[in-house]
PDB file of N, CA and C in Angstrom:
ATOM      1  N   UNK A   1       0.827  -1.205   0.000  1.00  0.00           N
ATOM      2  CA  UNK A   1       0.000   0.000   0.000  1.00  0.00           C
ATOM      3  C   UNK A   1       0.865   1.260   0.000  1.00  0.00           C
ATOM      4  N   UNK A   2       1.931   1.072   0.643  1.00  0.00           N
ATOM      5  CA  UNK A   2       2.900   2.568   0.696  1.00  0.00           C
ATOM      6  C   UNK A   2       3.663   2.872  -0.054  1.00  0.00           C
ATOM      7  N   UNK A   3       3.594   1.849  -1.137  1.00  0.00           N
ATOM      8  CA  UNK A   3       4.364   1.763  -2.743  1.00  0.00           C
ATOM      9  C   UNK A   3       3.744   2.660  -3.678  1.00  0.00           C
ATOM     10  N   UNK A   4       2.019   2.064  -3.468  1.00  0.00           N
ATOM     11  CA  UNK A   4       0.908   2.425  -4.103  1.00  0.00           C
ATOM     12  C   UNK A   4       0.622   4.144  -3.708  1.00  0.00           C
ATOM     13  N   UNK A   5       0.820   4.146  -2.740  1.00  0.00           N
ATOM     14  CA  UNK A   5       0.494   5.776  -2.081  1.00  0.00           C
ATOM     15  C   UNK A   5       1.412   6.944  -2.897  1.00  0.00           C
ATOM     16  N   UNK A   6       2.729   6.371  -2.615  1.00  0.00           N
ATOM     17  CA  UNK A   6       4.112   6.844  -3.698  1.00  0.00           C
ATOM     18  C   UNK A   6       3.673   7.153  -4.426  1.00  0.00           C
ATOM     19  N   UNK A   7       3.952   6.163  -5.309  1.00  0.00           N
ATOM     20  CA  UNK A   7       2.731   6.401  -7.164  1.00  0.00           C
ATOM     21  C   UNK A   7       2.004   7.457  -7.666  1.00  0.00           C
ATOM     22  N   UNK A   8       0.433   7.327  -6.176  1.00  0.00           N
ATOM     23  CA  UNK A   8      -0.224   8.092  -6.092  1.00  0.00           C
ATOM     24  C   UNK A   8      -0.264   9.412  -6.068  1.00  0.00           C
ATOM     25  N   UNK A   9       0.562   9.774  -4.809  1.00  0.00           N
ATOM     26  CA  UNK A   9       0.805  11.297  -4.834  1.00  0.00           C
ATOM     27  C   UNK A   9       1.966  11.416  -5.840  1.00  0.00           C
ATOM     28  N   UNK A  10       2.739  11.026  -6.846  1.00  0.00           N
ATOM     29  CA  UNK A  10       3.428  11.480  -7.651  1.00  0.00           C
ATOM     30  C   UNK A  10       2.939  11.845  -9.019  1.00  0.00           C
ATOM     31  N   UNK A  11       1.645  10.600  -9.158  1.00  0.00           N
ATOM     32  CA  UNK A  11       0.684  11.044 -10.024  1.00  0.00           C
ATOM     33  C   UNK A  11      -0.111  12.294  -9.746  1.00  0.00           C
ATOM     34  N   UNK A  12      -0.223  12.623  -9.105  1.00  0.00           N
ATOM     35  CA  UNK A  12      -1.580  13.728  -8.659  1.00  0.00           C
ATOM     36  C   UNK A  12      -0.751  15.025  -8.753  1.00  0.00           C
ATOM     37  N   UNK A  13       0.566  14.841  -8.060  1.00  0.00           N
ATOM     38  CA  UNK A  13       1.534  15.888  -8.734  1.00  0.00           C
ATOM     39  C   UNK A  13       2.019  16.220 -10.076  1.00  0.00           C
ATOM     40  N   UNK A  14       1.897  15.254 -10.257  1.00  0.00           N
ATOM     41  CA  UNK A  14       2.085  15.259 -12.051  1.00  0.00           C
ATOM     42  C   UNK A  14       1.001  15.783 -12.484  1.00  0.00           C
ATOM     43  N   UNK A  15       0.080  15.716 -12.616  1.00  0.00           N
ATOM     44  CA  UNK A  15      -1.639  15.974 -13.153  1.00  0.00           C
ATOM     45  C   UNK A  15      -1.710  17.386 -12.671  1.00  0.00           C
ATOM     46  N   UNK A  16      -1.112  17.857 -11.540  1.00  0.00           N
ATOM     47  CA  UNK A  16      -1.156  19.516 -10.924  1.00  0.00           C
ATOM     48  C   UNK A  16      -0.525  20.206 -11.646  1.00  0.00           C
ATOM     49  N   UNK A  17       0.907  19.387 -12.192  1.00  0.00           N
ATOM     50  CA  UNK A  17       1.876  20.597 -12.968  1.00  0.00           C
ATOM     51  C   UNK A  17       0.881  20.356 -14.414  1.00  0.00           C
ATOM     52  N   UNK A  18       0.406  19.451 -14.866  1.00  0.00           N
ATOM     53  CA  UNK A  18      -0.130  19.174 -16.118  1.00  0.00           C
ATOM     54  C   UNK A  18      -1.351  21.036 -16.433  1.00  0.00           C
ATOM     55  N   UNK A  19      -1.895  20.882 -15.263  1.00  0.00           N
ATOM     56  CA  UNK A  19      -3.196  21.426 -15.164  1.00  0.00           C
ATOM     57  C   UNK A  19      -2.485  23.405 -15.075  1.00  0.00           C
ATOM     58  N   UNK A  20      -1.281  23.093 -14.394  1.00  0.00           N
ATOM     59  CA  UNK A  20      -0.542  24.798 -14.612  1.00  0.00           C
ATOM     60  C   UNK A  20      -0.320  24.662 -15.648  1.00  0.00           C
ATOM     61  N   UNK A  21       0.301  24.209 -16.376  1.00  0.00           N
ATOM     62  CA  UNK A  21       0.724  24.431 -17.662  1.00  0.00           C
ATOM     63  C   UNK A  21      -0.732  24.959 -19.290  1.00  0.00           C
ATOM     64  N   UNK A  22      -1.561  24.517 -18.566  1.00  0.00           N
ATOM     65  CA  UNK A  22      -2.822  24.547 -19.210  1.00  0.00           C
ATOM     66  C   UNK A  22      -3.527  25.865 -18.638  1.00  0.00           C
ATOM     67  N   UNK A  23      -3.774  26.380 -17.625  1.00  0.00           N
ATOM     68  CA  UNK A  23      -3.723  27.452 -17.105  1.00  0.00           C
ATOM     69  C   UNK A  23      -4.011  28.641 -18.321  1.00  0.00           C
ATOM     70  N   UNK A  24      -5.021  29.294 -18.432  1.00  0.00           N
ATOM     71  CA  UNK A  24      -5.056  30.778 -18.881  1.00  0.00           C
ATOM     72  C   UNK A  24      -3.515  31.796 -18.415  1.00  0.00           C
ATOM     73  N   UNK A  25      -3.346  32.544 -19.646  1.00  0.00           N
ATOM     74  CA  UNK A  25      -2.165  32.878 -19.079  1.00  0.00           C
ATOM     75  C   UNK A  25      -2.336  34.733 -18.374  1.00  0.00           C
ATOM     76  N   UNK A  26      -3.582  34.426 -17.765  1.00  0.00           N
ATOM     77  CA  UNK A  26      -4.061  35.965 -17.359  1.00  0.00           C
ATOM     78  C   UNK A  26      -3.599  36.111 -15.725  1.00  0.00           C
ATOM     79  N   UNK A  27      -3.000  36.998 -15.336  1.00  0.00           N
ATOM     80  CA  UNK A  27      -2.633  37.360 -13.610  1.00  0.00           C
ATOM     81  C   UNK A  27      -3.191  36.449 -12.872  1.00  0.00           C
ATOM     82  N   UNK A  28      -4.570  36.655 -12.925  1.00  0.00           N
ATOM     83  CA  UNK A  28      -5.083  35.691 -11.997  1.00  0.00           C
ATOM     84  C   UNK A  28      -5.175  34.334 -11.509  1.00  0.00           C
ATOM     85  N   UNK A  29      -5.336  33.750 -12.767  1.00  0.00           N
ATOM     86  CA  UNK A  29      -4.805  31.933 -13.246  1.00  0.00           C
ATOM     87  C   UNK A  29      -3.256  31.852 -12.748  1.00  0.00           C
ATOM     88  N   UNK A  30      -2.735  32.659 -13.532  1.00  0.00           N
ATOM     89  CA  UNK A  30      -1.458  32.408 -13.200  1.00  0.00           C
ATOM     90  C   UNK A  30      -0.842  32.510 -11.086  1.00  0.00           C
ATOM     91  N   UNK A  31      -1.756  33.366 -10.421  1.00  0.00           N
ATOM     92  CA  UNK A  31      -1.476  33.604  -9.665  1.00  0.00           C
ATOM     93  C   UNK A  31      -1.882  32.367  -8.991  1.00  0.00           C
ATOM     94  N   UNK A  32      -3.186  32.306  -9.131  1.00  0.00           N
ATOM     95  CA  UNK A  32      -3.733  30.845  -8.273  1.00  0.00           C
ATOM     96  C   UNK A  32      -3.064  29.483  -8.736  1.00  0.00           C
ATOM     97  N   UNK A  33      -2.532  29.756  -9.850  1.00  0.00           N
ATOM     98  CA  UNK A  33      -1.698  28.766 -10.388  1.00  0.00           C
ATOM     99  C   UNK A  33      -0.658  28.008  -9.646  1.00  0.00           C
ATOM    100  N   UNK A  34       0.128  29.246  -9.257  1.00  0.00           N
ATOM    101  CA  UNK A  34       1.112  28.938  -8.866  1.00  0.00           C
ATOM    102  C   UNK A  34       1.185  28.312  -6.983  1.00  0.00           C
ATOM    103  N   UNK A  35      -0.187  28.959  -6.673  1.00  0.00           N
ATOM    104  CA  UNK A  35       0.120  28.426  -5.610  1.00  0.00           C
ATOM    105  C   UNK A  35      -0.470  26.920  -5.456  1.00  0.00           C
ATOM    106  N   UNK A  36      -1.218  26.582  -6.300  1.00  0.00           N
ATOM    107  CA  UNK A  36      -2.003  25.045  -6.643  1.00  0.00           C
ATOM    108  C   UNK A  36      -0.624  24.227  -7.174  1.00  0.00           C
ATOM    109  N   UNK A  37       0.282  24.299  -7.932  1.00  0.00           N
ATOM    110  CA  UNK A  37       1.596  23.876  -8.343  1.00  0.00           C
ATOM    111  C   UNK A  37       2.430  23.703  -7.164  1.00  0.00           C
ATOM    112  N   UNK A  38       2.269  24.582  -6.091  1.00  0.00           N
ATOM    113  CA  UNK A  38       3.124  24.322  -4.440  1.00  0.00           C
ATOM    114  C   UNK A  38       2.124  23.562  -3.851  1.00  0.00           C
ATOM    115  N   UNK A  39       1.509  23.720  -3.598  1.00  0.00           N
ATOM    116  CA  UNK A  39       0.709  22.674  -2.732  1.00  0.00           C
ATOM    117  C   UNK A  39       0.064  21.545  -3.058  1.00  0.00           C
ATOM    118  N   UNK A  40       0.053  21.865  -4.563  1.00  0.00           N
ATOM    119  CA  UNK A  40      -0.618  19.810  -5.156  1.00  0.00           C
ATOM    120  C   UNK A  40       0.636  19.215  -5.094  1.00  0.00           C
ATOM    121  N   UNK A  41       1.915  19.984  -5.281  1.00  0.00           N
ATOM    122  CA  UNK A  41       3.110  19.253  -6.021  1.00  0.00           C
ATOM    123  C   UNK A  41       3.901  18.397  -4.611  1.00  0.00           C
ATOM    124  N   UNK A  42       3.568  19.422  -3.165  1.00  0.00           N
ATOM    125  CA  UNK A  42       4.368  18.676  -1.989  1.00  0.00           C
ATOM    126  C   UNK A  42       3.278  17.614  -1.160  1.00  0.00           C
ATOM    127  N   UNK A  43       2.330  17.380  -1.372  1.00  0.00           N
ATOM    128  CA  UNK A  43       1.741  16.527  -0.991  1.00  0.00           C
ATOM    129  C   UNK A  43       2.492  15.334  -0.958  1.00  0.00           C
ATOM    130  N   UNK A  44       2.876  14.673  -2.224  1.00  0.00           N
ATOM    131  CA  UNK A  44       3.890  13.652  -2.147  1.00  0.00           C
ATOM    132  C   UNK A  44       5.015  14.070  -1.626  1.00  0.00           C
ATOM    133  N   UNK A  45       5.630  14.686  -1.592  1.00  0.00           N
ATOM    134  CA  UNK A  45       6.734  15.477  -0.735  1.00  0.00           C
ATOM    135  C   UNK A  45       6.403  14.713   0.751  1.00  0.00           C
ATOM    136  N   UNK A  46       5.403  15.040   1.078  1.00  0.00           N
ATOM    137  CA  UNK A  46       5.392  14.938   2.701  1.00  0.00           C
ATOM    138  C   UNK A  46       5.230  13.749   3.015  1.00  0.00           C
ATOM    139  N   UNK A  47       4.257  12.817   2.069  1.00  0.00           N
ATOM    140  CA  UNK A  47       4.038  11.678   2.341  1.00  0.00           C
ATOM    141  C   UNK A  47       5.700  11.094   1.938  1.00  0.00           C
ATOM    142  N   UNK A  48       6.211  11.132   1.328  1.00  0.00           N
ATOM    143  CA  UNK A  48       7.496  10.670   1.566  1.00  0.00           C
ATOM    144  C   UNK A  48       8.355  10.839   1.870  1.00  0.00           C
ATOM    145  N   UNK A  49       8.256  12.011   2.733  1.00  0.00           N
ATOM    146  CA  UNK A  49       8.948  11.995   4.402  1.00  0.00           C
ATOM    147  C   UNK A  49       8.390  11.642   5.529  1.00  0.00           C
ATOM    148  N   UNK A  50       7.151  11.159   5.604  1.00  0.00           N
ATOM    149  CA  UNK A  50       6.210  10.547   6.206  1.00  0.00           C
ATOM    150  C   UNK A  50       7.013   8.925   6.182  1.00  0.00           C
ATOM    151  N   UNK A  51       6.863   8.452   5.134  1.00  0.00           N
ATOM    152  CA  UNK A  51       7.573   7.309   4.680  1.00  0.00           C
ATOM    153  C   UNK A  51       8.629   6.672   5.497  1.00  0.00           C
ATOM    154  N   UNK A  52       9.168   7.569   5.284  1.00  0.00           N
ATOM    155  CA  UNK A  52      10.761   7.627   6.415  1.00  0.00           C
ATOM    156  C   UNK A  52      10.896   8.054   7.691  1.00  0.00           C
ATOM    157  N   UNK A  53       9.543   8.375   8.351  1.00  0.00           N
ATOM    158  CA  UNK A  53       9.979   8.985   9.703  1.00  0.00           C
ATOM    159  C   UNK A  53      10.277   8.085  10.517  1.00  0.00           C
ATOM    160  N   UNK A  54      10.915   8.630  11.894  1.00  0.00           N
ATOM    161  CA  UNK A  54      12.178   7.645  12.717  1.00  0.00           C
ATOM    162  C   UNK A  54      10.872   7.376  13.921  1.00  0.00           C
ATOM    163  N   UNK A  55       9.636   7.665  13.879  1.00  0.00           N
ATOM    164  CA  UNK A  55       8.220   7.331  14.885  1.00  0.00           C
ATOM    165  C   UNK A  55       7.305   7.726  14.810  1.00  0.00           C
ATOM    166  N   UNK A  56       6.399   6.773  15.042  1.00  0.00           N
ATOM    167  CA  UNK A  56       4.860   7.421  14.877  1.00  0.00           C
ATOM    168  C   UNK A  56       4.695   8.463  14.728  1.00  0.00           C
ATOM    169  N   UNK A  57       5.300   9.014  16.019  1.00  0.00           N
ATOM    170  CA  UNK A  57       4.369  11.323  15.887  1.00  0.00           C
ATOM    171  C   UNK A  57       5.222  11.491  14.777  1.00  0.00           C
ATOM    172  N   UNK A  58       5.930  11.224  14.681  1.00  0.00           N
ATOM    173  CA  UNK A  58       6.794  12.198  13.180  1.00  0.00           C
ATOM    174  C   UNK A  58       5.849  11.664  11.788  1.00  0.00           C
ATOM    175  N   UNK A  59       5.544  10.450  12.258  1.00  0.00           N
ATOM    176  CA  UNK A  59       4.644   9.911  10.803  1.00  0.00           C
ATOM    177  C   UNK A  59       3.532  10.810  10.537  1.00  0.00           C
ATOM    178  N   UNK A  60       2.960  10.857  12.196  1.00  0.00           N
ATOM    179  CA  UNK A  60       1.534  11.498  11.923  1.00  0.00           C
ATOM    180  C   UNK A  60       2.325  12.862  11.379  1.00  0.00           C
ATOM    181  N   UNK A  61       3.330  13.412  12.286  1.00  0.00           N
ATOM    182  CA  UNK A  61       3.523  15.402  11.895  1.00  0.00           C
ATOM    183  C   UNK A  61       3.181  15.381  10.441  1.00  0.00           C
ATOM    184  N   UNK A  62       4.208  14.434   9.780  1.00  0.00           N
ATOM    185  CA  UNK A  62       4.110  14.905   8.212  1.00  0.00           C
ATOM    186  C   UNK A  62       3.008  14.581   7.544  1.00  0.00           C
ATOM    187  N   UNK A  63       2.378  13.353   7.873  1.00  0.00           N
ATOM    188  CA  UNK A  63       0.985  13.411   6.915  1.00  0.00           C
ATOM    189  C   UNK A  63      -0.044  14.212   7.156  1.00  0.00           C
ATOM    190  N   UNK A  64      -0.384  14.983   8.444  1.00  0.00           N
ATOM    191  CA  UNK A  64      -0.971  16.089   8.663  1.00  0.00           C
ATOM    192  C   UNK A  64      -0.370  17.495   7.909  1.00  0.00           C
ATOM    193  N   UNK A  65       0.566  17.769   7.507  1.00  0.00           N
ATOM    194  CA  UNK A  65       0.637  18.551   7.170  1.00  0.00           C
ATOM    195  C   UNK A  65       0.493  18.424   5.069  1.00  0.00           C
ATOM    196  N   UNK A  66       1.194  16.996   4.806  1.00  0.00           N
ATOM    197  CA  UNK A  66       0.277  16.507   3.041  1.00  0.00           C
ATOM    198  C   UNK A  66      -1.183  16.481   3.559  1.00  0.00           C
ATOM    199  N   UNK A  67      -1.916  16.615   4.289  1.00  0.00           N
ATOM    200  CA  UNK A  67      -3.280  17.053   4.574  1.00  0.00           C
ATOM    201  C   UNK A  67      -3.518  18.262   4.621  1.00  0.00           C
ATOM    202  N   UNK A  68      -3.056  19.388   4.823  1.00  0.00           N
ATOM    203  CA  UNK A  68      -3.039  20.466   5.000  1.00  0.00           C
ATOM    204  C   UNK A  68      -2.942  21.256   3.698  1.00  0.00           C
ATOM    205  N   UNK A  69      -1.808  20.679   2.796  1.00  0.00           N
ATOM    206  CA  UNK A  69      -1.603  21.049   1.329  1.00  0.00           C
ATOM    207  C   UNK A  69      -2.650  20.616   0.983  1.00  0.00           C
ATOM    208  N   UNK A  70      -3.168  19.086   1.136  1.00  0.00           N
ATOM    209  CA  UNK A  70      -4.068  18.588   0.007  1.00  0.00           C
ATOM    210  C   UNK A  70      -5.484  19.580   0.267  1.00  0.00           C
ATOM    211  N   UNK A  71      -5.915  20.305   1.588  1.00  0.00           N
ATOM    212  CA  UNK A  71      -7.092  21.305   1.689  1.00  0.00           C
ATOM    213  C   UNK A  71      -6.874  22.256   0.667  1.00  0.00           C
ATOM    214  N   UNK A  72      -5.419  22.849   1.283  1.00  0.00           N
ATOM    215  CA  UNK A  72      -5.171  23.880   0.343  1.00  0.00           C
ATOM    216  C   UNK A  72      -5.266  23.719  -1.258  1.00  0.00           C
ATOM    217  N   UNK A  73      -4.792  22.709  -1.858  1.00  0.00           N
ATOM    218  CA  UNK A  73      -4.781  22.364  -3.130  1.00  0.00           C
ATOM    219  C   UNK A  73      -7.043  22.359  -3.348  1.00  0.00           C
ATOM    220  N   UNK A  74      -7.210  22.152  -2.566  1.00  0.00           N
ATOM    221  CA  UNK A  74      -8.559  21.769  -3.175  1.00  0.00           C
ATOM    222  C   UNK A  74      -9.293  22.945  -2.995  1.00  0.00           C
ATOM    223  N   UNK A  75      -9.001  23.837  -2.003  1.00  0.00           N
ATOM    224  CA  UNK A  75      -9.489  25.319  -1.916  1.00  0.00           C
ATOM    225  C   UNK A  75      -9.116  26.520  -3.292  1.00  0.00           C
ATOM    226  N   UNK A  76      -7.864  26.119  -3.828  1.00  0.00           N
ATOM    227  CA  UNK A  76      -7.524  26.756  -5.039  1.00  0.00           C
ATOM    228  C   UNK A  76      -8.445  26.298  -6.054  1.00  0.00           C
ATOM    229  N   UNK A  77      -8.391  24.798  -6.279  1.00  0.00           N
ATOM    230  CA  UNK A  77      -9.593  23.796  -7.643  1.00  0.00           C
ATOM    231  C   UNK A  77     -10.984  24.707  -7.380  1.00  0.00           C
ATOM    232  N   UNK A  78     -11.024  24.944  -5.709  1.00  0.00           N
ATOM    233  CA  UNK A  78     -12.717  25.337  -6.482  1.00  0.00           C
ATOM    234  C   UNK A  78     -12.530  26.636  -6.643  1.00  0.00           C
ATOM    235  N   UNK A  79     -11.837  27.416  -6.046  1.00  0.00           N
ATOM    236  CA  UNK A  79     -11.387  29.023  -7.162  1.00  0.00           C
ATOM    237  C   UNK A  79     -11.328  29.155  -8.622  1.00  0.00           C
ATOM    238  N   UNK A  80     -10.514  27.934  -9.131  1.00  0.00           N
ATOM    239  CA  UNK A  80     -10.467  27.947 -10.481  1.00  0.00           C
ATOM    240  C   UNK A  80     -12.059  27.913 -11.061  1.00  0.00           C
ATOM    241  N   UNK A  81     -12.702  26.946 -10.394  1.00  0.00           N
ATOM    242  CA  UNK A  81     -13.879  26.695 -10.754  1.00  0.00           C
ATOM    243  C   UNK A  81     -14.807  27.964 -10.752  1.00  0.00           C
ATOM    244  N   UNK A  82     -15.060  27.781  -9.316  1.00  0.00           N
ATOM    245  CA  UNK A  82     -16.070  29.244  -9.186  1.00  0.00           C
ATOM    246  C   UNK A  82     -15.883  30.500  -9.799  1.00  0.00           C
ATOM    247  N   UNK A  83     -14.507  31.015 -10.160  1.00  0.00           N
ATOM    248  CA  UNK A  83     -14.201  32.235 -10.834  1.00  0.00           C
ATOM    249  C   UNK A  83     -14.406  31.994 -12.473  1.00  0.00           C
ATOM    250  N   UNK A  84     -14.779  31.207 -12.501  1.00  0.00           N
ATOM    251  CA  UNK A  84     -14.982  30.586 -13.785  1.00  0.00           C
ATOM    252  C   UNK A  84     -13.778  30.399 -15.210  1.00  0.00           C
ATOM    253  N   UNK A  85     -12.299  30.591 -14.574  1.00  0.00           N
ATOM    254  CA  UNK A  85     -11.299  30.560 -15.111  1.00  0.00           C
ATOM    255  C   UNK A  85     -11.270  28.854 -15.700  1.00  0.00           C
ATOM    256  N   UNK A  86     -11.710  28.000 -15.452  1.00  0.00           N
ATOM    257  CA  UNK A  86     -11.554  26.580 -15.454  1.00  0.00           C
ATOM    258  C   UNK A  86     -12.785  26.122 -15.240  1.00  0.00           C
ATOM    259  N   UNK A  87     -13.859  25.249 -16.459  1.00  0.00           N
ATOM    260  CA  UNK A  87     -14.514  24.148 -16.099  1.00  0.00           C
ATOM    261  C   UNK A  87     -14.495  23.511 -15.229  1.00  0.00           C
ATOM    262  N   UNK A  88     -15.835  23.151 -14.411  1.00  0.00           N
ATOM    263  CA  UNK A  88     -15.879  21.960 -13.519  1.00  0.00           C
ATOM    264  C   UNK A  88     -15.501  20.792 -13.933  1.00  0.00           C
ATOM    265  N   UNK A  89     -16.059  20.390 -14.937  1.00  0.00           N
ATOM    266  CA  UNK A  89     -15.847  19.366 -15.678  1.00  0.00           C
ATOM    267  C   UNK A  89     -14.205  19.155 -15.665  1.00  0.00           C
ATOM    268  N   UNK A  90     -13.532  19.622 -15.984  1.00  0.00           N
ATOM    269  CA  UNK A  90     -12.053  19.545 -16.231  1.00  0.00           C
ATOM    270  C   UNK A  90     -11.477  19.630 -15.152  1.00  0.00           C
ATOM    271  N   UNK A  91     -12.203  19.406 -14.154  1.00  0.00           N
ATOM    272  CA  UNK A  91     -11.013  18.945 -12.745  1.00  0.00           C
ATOM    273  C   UNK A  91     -12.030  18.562 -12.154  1.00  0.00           C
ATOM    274  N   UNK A  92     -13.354  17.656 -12.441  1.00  0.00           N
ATOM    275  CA  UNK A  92     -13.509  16.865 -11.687  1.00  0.00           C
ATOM    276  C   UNK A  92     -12.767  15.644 -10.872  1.00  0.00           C
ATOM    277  N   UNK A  93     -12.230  15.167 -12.285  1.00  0.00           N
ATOM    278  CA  UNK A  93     -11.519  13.772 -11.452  1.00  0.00           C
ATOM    279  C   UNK A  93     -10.171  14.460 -10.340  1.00  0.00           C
ATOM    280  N   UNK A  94      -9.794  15.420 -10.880  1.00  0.00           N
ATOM    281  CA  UNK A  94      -8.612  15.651  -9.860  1.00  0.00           C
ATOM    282  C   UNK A  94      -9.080  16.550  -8.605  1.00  0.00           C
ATOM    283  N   UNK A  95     -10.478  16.616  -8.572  1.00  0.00           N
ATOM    284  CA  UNK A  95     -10.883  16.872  -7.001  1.00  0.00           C
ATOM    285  C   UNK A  95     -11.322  15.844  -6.641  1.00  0.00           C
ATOM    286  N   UNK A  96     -11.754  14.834  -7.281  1.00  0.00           N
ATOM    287  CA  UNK A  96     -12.286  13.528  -6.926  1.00  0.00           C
ATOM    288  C   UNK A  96     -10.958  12.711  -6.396  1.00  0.00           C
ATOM    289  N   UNK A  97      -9.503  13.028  -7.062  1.00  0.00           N
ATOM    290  CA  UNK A  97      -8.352  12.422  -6.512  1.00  0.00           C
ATOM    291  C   UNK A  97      -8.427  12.642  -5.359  1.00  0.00           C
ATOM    292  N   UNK A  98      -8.131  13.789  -5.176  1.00  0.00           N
ATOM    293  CA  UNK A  98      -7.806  15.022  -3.891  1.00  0.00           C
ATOM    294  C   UNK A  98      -8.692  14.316  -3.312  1.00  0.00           C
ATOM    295  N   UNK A  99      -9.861  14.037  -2.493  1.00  0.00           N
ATOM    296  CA  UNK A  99     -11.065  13.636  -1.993  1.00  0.00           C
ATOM    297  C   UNK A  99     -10.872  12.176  -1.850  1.00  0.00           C
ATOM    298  N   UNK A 100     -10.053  11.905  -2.460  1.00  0.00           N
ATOM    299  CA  UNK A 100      -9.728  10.534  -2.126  1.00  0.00           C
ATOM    300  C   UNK A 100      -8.272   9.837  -1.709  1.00  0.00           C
ATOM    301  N   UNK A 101      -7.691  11.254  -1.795  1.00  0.00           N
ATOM    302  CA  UNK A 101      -6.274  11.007  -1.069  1.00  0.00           C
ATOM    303  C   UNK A 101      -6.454  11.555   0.417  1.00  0.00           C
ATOM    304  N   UNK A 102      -6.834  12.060   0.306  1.00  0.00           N
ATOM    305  CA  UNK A 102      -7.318  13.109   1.654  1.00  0.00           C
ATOM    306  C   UNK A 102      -7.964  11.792   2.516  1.00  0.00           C
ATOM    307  N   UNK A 103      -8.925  10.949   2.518  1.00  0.00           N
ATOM    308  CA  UNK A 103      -9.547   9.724   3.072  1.00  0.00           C
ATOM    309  C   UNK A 103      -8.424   9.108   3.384  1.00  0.00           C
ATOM    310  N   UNK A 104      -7.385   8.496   2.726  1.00  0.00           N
ATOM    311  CA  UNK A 104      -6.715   7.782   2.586  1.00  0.00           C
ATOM    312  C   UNK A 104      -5.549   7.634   3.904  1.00  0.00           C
ATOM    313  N   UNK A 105      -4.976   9.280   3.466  1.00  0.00           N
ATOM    314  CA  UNK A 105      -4.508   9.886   4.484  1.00  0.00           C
ATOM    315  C   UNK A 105      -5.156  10.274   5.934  1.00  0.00           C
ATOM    316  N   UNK A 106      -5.892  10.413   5.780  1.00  0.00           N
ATOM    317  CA  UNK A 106      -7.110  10.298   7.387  1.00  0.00           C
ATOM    318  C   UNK A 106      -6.629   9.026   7.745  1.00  0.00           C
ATOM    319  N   UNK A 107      -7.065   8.191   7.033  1.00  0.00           N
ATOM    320  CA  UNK A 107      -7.035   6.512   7.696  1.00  0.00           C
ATOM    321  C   UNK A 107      -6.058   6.022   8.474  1.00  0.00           C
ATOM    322  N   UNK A 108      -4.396   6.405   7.480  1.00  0.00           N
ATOM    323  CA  UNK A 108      -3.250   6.334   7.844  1.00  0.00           C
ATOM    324  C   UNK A 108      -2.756   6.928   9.216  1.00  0.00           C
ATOM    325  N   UNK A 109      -3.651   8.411   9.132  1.00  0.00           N
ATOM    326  CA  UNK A 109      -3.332   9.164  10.372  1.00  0.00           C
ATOM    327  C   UNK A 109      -4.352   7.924  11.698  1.00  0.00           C
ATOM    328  N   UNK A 110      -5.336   7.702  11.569  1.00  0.00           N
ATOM    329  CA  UNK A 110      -6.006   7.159  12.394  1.00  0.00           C
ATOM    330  C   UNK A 110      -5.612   5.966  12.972  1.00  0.00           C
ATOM    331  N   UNK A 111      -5.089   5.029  11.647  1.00  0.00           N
ATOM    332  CA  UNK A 111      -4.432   3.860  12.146  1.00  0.00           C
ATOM    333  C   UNK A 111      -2.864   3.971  13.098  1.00  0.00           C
ATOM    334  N   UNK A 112      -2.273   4.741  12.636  1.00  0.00           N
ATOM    335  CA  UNK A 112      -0.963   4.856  13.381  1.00  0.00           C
ATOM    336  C   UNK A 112      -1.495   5.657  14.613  1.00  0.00           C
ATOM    337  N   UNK A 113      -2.293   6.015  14.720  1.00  0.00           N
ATOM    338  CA  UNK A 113      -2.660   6.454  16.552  1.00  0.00           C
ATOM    339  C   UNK A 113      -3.138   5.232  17.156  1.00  0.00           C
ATOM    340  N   UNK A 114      -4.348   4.942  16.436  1.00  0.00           N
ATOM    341  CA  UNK A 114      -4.722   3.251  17.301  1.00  0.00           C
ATOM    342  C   UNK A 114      -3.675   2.290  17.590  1.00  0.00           C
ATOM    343  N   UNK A 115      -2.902   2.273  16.485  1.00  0.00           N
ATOM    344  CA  UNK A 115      -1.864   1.348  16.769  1.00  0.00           C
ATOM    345  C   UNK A 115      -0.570   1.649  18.254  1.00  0.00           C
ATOM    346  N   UNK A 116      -0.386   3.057  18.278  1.00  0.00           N
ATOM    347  CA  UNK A 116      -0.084   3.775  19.311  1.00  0.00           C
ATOM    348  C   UNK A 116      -0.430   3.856  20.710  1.00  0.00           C
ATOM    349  N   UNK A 117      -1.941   3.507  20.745  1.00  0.00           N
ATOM    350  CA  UNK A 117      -2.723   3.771  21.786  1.00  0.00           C
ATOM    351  C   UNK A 117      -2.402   2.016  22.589  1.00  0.00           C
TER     352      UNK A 117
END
């Protein structure tokens, strides 16, 4: 599963820079752009320092905080949306990712506390 997670958030990072690059090239896009490109892109970042941490709380620190990006990343998607710079349609599935990495990561956080407790 923590192979699979890898993958995952490297894909979803990939699909974030895909989606800047596609980006209107007007101030605004570009602005929200860039910060959706930092925060979709370290999600995997964290989870794979998560990966490697030397104990539990350090596991949980970092995947709480690829939780924290992944809000942020999904608070920008519906900007794109609502400002109407970007179709819904065209980032459904990658809020549907987000929404499902975000679960994923809950779980992980939940299980390594039970397991703790």
């Amino acid at each position: 599963m923590r192979q699979d997670l890898r993958k995952r958030t490297k894909q979803f990072a990939l699909r974030i820079i895909k989606l800047y690059s596609a980006l209107p090239k007007s101030t605004e896009a570009q602005a929200i752009g860039k910060q959706i490109l930092r925060s979709g892109t370290s999600v995997g970042a964290h989870y794979r320092e998560a990966y490697r941490s030397r104990s539990d709380a350090d596991y949980i620190s970092k995947i709480e905080v690829g939780l924290q990006e992944l809000e942020e990343t999904v608070y920008w998607l519906e900007l794109l949306i609502e400002s109407g710079m970007v179709l819904a349609e065209k980032l459904n599935s990658l809020m549907g990712e987000a929404q499902e990495l975000t679960a994923i990561l809950v779980t992980c956080v939940k299980n390594t506390r039970h397991k703790s407790e």
